[in-house]
Protein backbone atom coordinates (compact mmCIF):
# COMPACT_ATOMS: atom_id res chain seq x y z
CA UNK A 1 96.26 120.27 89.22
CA UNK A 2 93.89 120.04 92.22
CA UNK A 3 92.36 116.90 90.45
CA UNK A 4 95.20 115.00 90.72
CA UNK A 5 96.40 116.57 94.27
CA UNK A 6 93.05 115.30 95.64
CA UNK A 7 93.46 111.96 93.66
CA UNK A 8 96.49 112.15 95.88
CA UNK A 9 95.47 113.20 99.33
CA UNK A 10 92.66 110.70 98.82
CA UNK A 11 94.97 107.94 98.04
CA UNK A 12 96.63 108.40 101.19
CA UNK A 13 94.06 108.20 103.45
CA UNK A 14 92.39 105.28 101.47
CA UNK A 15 96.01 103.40 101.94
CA UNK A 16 96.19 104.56 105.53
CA UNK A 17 92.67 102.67 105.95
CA UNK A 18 94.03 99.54 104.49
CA UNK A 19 96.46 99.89 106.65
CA UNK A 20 94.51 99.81 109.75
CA UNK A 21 92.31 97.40 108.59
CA UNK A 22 95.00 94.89 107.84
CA UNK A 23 96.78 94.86 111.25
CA UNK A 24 93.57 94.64 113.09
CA UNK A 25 92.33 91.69 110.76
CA UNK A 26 95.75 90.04 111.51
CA UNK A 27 94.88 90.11 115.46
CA UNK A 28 96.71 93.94 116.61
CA UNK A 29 95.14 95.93 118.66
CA UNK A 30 93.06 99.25 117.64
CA UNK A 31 96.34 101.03 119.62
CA UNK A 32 98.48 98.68 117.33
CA UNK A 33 96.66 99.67 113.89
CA UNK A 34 96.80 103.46 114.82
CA UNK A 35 100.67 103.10 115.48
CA UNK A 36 101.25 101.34 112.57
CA UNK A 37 99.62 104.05 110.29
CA UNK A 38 101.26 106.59 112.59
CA UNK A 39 104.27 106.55 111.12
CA UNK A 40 103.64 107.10 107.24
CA UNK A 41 101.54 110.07 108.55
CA UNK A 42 103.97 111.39 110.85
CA UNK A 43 106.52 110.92 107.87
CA UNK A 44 104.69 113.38 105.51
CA UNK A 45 106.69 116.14 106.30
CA UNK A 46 110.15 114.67 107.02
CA UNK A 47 109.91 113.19 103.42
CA UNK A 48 109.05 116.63 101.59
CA UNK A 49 105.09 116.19 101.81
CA UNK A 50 105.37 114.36 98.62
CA UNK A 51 102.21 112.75 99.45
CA UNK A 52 99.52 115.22 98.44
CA UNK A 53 101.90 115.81 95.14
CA UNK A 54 100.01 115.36 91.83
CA UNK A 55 101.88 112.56 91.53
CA UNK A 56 101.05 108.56 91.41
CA UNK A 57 102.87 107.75 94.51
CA UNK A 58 99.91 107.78 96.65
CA UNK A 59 97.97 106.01 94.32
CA UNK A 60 100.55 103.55 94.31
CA UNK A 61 100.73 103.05 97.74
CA UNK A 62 96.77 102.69 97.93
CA UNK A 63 96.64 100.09 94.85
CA UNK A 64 99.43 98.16 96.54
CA UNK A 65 97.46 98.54 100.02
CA UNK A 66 93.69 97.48 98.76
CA UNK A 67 95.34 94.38 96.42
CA UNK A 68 97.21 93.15 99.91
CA UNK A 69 94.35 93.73 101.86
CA UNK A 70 91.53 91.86 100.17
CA UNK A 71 94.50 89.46 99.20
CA UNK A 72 96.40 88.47 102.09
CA UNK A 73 93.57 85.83 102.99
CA UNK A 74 92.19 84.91 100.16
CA UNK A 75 92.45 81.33 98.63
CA UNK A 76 95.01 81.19 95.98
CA UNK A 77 93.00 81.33 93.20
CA UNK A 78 91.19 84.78 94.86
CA UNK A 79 94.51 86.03 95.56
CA UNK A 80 96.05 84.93 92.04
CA UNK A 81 93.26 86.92 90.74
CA UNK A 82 93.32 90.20 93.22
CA UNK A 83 97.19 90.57 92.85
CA UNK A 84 96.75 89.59 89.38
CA UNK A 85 94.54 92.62 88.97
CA UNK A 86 96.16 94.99 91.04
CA UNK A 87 99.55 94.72 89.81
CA UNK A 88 97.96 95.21 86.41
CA UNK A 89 96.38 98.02 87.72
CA UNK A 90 99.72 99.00 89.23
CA UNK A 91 101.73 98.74 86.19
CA UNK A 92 99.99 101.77 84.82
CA UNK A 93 101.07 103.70 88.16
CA UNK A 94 104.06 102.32 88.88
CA UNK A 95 106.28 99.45 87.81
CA UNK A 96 108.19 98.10 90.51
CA UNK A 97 105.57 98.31 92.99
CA UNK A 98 103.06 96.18 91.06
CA UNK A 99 105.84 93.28 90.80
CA UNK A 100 106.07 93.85 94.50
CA UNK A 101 102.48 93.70 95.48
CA UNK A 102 102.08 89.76 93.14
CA UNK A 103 105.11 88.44 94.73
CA UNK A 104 104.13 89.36 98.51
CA UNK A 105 100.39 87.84 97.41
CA UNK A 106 102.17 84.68 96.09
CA UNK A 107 104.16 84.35 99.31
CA UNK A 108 101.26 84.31 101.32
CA UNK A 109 98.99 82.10 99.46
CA UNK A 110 102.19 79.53 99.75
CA UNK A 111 101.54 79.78 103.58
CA UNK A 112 97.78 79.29 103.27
């Protein structure tokens, strides 16, 4: 069990990161990023601190997190490839979400 809890608590923070990361790549501010990851960590115990759960939710956030991250930019081929690969990766965690994260990727590499 405390495998898989820090498997979780790790996950968070690692999506929390890509979080950051991806609003200041996209032009916010540092104050902007911080807010932004703010509020899923101000949410952990209003939602039942389900994040440090052994559980693949966090996981699943972080997979969806990195594949959008290194993604968002990428040429289409690069992001066919990194959402290709982490909704794979995702399907093992979660189902929906890994659907999620390839369609957002192929929305944005219809923009670029």
């Amino acid at each position: 069990y405390a495998l898989a809890r820090g498997v979780s608590i790790a996950s968070f923070f690692v999506a929390l990161a890509g979080g950051f990361l991806f609003v200041r790549r996209e032009g916010g501010s540092s104050t902007a990023a911080l807010a932004a990851v703010a509020i899923p960590a101000a949410a952990f115990v209003p939602t039942g601190a389900w994040y440090d759960l052994a559980r693949p939710d966090s996981l699943s956030l972080a997979l969806v997190t990195i594949a959008l991250v290194v993604g968002w930019r990428a040429p289409a081929g690069a992001a066919d490839c990194v959402s290709g690969t982490g909704g794979g990766a995702r399907l093992f965690d979660n189902h929906i979400a890994g659907a999620l994260t390839y369609l957002a990727l192929q929305v944005a590499s219809l923009g670029g």
